[in-house]
N, C-alpha and C. Protein backbone atom coordinates (compact mmCIF):
# COMPACT_ATOMS: atom_id res chain seq x y z
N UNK A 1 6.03 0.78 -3.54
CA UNK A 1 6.36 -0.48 -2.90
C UNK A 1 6.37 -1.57 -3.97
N UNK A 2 7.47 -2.14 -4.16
CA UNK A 2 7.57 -2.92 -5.29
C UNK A 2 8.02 -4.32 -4.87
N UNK A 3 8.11 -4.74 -3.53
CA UNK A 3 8.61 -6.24 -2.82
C UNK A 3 7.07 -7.02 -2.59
N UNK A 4 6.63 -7.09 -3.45
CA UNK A 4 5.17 -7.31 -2.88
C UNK A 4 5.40 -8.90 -3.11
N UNK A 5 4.82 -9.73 -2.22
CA UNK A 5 5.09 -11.10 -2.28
C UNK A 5 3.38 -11.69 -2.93
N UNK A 6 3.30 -11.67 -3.93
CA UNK A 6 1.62 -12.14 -4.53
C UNK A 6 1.76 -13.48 -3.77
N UNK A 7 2.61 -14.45 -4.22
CA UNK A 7 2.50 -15.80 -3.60
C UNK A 7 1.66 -15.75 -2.40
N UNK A 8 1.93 -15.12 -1.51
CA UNK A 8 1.91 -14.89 -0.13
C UNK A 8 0.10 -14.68 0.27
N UNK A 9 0.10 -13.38 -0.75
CA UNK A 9 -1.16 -12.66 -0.95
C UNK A 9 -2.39 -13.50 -1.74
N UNK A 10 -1.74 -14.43 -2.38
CA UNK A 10 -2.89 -15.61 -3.07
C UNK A 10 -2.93 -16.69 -1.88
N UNK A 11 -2.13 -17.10 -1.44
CA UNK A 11 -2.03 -17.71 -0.09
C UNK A 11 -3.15 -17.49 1.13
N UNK A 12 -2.86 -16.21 1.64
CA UNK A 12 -4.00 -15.71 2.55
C UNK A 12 -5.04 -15.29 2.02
N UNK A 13 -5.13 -15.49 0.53
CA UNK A 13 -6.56 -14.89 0.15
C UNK A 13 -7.29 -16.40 -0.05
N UNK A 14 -6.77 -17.52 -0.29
CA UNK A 14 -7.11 -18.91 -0.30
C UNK A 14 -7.12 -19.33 1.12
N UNK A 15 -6.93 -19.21 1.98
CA UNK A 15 -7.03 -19.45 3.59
C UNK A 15 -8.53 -18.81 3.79
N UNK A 16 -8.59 -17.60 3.01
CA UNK A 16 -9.89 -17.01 3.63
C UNK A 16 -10.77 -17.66 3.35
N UNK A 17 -10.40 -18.07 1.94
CA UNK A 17 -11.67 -18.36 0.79
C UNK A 17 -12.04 -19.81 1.53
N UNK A 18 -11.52 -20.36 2.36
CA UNK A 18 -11.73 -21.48 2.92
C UNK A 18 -12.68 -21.59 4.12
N UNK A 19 -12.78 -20.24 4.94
CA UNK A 19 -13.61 -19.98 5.40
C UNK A 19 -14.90 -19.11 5.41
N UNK A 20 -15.37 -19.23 3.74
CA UNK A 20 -16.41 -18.78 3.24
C UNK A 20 -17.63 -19.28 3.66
N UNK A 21 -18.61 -18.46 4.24
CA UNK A 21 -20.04 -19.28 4.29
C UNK A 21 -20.93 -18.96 3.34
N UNK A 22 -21.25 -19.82 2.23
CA UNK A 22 -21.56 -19.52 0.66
C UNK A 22 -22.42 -21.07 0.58
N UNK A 23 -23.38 -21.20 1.09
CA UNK A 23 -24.39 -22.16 1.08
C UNK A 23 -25.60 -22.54 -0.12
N UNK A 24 -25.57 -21.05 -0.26
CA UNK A 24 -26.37 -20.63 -1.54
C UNK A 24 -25.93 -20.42 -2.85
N UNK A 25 -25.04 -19.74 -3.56
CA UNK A 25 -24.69 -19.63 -4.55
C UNK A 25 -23.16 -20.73 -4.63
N UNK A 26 -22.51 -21.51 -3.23
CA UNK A 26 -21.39 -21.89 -3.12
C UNK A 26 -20.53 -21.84 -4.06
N UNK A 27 -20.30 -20.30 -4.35
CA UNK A 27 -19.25 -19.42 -4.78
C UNK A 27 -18.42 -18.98 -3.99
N UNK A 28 -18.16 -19.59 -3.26
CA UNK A 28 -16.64 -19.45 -2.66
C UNK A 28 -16.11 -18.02 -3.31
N UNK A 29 -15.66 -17.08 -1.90
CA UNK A 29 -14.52 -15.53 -2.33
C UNK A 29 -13.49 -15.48 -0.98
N UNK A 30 -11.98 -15.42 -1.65
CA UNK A 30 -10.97 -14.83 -0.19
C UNK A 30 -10.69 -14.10 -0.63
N UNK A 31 -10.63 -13.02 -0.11
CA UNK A 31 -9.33 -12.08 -0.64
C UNK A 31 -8.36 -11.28 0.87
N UNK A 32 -7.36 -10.96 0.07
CA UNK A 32 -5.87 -10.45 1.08
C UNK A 32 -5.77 -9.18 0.18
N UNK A 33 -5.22 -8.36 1.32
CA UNK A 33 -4.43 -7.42 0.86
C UNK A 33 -3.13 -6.80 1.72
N UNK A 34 -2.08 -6.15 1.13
CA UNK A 34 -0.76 -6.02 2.02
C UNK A 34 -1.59 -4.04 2.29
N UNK A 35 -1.44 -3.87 3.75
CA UNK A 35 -1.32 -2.56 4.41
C UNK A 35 0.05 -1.54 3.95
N UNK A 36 0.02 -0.64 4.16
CA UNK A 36 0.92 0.18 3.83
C UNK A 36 1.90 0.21 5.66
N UNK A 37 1.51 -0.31 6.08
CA UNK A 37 2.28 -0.62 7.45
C UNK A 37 2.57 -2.34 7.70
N UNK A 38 2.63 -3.16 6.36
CA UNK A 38 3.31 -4.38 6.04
C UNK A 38 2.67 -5.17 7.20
N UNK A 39 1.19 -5.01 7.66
CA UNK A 39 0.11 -5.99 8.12
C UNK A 39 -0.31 -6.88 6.35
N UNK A 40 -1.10 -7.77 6.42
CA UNK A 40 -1.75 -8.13 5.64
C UNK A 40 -3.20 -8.78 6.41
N UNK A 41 -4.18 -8.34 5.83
CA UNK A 41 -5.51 -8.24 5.73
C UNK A 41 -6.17 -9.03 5.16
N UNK A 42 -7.14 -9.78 5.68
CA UNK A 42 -8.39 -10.95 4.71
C UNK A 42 -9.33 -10.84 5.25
N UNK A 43 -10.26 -11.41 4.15
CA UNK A 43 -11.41 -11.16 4.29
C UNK A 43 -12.30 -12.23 3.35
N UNK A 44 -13.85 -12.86 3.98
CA UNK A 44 -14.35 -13.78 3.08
C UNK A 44 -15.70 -13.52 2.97
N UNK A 45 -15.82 -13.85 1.78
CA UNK A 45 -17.90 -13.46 1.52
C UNK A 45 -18.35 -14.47 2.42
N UNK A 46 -19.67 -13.90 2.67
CA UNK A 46 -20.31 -14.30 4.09
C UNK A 46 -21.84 -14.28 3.28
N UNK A 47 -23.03 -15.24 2.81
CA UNK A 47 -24.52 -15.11 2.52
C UNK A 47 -24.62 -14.84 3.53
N UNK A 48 -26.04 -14.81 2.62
CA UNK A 48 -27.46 -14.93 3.56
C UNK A 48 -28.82 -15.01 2.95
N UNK A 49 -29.50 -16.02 3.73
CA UNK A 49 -30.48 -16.32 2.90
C UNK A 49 -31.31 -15.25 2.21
N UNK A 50 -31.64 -14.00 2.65
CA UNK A 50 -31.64 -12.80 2.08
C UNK A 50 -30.87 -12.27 1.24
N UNK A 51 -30.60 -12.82 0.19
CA UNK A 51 -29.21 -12.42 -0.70
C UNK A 51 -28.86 -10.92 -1.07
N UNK A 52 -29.67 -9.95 -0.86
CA UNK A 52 -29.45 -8.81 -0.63
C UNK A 52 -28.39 -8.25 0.45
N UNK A 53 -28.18 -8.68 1.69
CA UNK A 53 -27.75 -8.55 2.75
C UNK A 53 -26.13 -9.14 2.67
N UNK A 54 -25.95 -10.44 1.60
CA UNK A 54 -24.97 -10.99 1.52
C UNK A 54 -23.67 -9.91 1.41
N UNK A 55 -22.34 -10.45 2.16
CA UNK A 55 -21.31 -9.58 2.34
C UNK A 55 -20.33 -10.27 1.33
N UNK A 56 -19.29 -9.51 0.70
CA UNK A 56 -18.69 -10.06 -0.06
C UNK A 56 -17.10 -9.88 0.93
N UNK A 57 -16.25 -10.60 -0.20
CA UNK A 57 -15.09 -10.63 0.71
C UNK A 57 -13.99 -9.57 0.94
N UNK A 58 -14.44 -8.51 -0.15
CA UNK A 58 -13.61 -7.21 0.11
C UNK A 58 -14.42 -6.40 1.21
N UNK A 59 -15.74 -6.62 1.71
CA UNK A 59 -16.40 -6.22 3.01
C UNK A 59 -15.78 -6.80 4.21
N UNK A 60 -15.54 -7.84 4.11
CA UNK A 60 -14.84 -8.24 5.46
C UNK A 60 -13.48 -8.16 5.00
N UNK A 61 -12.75 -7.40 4.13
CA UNK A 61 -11.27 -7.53 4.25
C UNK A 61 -11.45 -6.11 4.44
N UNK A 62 -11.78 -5.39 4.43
CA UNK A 62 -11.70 -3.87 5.06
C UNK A 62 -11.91 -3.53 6.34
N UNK A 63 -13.74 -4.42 6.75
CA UNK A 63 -13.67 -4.45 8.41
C UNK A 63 -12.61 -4.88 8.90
N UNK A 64 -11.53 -5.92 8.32
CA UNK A 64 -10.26 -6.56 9.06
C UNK A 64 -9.15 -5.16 8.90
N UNK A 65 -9.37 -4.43 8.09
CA UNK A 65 -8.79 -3.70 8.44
C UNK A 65 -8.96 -2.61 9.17
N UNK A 66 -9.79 -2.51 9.68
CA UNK A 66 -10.38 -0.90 10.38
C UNK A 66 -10.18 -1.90 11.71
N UNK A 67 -10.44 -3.15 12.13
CA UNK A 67 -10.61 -3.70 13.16
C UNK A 67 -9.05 -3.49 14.07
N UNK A 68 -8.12 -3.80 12.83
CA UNK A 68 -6.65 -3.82 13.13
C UNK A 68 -5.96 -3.13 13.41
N UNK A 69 -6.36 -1.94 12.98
CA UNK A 69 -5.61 -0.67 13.04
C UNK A 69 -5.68 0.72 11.99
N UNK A 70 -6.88 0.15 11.26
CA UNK A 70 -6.63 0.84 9.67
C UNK A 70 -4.97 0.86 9.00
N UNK A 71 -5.02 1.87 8.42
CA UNK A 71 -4.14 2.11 7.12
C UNK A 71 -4.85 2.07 5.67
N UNK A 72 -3.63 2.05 4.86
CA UNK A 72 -4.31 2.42 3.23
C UNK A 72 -3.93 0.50 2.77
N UNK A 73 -4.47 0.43 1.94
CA UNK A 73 -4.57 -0.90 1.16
C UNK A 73 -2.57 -0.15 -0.29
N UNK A 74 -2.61 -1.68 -0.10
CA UNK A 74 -1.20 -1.37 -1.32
C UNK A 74 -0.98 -2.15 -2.24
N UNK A 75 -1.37 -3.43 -1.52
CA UNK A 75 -1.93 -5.03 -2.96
C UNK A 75 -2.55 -5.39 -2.57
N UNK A 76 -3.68 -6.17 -3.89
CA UNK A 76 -4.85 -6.52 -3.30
C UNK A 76 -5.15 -8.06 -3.77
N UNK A 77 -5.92 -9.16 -3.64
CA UNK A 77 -5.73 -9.99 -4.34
C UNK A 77 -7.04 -10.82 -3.99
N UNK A 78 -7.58 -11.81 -4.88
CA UNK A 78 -9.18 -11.91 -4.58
C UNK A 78 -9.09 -13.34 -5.38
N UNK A 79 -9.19 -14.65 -4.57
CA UNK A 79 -9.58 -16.01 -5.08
C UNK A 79 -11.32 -16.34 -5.33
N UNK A 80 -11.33 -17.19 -6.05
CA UNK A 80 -12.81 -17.95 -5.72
C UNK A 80 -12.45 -19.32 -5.42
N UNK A 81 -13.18 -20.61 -5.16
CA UNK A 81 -13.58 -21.51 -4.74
C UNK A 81 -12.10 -22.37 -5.02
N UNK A 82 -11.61 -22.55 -6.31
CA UNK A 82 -10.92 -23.12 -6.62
C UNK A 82 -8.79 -22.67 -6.31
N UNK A 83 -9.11 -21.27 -5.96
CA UNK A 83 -7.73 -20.50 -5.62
C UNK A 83 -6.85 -19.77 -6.62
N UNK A 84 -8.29 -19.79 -8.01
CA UNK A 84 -7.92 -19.28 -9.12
C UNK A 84 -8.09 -17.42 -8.76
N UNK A 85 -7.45 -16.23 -9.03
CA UNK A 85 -7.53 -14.89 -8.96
C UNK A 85 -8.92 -15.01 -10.30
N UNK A 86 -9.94 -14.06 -9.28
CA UNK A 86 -10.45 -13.34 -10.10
C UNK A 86 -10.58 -11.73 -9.68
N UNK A 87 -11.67 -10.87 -10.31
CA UNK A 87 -11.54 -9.79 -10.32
C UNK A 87 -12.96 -9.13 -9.39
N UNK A 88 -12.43 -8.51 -8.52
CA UNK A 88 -13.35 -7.64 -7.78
C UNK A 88 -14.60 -7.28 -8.23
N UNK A 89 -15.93 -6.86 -8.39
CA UNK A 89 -16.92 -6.52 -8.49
C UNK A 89 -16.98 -5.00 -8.99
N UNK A 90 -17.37 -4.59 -9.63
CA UNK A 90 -17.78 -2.69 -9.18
C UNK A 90 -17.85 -1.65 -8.40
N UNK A 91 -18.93 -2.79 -7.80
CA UNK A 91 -19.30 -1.73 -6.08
C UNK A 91 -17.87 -2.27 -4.86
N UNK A 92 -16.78 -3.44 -5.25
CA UNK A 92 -16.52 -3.95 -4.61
C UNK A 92 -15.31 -3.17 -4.75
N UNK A 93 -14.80 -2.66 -6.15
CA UNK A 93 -13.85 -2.00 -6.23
C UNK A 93 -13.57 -0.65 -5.84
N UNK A 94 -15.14 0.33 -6.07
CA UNK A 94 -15.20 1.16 -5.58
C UNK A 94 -14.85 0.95 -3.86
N UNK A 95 -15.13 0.33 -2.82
CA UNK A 95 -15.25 0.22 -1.74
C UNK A 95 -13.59 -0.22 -1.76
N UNK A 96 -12.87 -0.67 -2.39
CA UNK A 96 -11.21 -0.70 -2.06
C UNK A 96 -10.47 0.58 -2.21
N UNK A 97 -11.36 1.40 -3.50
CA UNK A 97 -10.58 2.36 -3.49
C UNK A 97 -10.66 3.50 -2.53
N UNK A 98 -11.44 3.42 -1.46
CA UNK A 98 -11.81 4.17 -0.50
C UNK A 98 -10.19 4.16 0.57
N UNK A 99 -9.92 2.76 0.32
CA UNK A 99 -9.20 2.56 1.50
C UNK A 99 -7.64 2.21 0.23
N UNK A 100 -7.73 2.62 -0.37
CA UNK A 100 -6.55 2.48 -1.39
C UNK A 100 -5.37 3.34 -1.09
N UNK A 101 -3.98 2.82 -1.30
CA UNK A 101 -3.11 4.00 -1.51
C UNK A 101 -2.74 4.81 -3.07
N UNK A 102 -2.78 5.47 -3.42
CA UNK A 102 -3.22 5.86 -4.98
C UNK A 102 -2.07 5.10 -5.94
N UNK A 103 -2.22 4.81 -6.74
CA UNK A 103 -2.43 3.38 -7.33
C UNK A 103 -1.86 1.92 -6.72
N UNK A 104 -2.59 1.65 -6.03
CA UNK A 104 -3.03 0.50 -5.16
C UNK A 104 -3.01 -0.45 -6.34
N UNK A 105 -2.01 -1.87 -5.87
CA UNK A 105 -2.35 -2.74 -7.23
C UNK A 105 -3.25 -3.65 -6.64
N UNK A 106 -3.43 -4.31 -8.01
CA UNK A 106 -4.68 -5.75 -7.86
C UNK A 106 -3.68 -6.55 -8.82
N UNK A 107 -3.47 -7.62 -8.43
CA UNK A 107 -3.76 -9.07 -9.74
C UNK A 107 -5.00 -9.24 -10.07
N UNK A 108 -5.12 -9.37 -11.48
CA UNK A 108 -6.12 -9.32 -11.77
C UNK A 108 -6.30 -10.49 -12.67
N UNK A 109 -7.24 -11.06 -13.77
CA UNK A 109 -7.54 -12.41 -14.48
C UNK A 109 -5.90 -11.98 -15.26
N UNK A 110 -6.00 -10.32 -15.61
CA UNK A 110 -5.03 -9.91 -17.02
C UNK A 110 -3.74 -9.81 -16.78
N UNK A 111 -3.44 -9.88 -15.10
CA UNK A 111 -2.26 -9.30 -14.91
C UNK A 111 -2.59 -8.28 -14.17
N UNK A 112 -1.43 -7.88 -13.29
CA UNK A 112 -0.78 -6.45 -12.26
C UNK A 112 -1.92 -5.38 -12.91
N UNK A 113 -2.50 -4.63 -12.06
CA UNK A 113 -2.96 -3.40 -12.84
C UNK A 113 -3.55 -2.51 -11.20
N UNK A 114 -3.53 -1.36 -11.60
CA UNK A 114 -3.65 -0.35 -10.91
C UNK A 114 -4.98 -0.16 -9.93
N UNK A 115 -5.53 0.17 -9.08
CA UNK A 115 -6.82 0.19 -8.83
C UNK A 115 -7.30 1.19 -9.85
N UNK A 116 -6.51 2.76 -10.42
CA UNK A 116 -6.81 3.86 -11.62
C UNK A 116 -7.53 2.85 -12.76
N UNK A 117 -7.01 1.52 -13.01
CA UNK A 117 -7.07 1.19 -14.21
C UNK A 117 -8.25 0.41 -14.54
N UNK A 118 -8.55 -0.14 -13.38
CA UNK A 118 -9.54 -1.23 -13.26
C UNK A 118 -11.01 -0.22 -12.62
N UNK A 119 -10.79 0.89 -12.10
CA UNK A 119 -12.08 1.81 -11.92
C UNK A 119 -11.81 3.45 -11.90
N UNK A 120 -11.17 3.23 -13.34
CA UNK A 120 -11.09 4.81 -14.02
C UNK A 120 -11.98 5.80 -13.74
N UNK A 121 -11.54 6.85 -13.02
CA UNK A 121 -12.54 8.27 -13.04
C UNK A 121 -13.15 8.17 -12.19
N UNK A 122 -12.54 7.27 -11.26
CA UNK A 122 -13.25 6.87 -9.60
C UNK A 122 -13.54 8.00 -8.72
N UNK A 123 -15.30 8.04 -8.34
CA UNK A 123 -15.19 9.03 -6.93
C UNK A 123 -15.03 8.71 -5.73
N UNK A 124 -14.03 9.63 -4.80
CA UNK A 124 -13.55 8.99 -3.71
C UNK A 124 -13.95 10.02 -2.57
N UNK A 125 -12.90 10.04 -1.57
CA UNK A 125 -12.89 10.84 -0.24
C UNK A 125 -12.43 12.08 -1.06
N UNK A 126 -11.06 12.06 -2.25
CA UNK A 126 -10.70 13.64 -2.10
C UNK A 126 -11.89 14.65 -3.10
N UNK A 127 -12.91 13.69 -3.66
CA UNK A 127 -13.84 14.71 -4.09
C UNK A 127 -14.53 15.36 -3.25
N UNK A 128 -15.28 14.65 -2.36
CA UNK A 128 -15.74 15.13 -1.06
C UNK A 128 -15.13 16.24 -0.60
N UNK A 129 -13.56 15.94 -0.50
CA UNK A 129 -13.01 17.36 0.22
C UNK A 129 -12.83 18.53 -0.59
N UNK A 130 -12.92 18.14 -1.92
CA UNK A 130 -12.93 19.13 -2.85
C UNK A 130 -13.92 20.01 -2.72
N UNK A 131 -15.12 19.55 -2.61
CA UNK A 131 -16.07 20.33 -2.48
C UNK A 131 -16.88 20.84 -1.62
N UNK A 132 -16.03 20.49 -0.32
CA UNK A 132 -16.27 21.26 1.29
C UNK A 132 -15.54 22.74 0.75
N UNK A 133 -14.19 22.36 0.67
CA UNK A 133 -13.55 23.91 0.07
C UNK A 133 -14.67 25.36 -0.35
């Protein structure tokens, strides 16, 4: 899928980021992503005074998608406070690539890049099934 409208996707990921509840660190996060069934998906970090518990915004852009209908993720795109793209987390990326279509893009600080590229040697669902076999 190569019609991907980022504009669009920085757009709804800045709509989200607007409804961030970030009281504590007021680090503002939106992020969007386009479905492989041409929904698009958002999601915003959510504290809590327990900062352990705090949800980030690729957590609620996935519940938005399981809520909706599921599907696989196909672009992904992630603002902070200001509507500048930054880059997903670790644990945050791992948790996209769950719901990824295999190479799922991101904008990233560097530019277009792959979800492969940004969390190389990733374990997913098909290891799991690998080793039911």
């Amino acid at each position: 899928m190569t019609d991907i409208d980022w504009d669009e996707l920085r757009a709804v990921a800045t709509e989200a980021m607007h409804r961030a509840y970030a009281p504590y660190s007021r680090f503002k996060v939106g992020a969007a992503a386009l479905v492989s069934d041409g929904r698009i998906v958002q999601g915003c970090n959510v504290e809590n005074a327990s900062y352990g518990v705090t949800l980030c915004a690729e957590c609620g852009l996935v519940s938005d998608l399981a809520m909706s209908g599921g599907g696989q993720l196909v672009a992904f795109v992630c603002v902070n406070g200001k509507g500048e793209t930054i880059m997903p987390c670790g644990r945050c990326r791992q948790l996209l690539y769950e719901f990824a279509i295999p190479g799922m893009l991101l904008e990233t600080v560097s530019g277009i890049r792959t979800i492969d590229e940004v969390l190389p040697d990733a374990f997913g669902p098909r290891d799991l099934e690998e080793a039911a076999r």
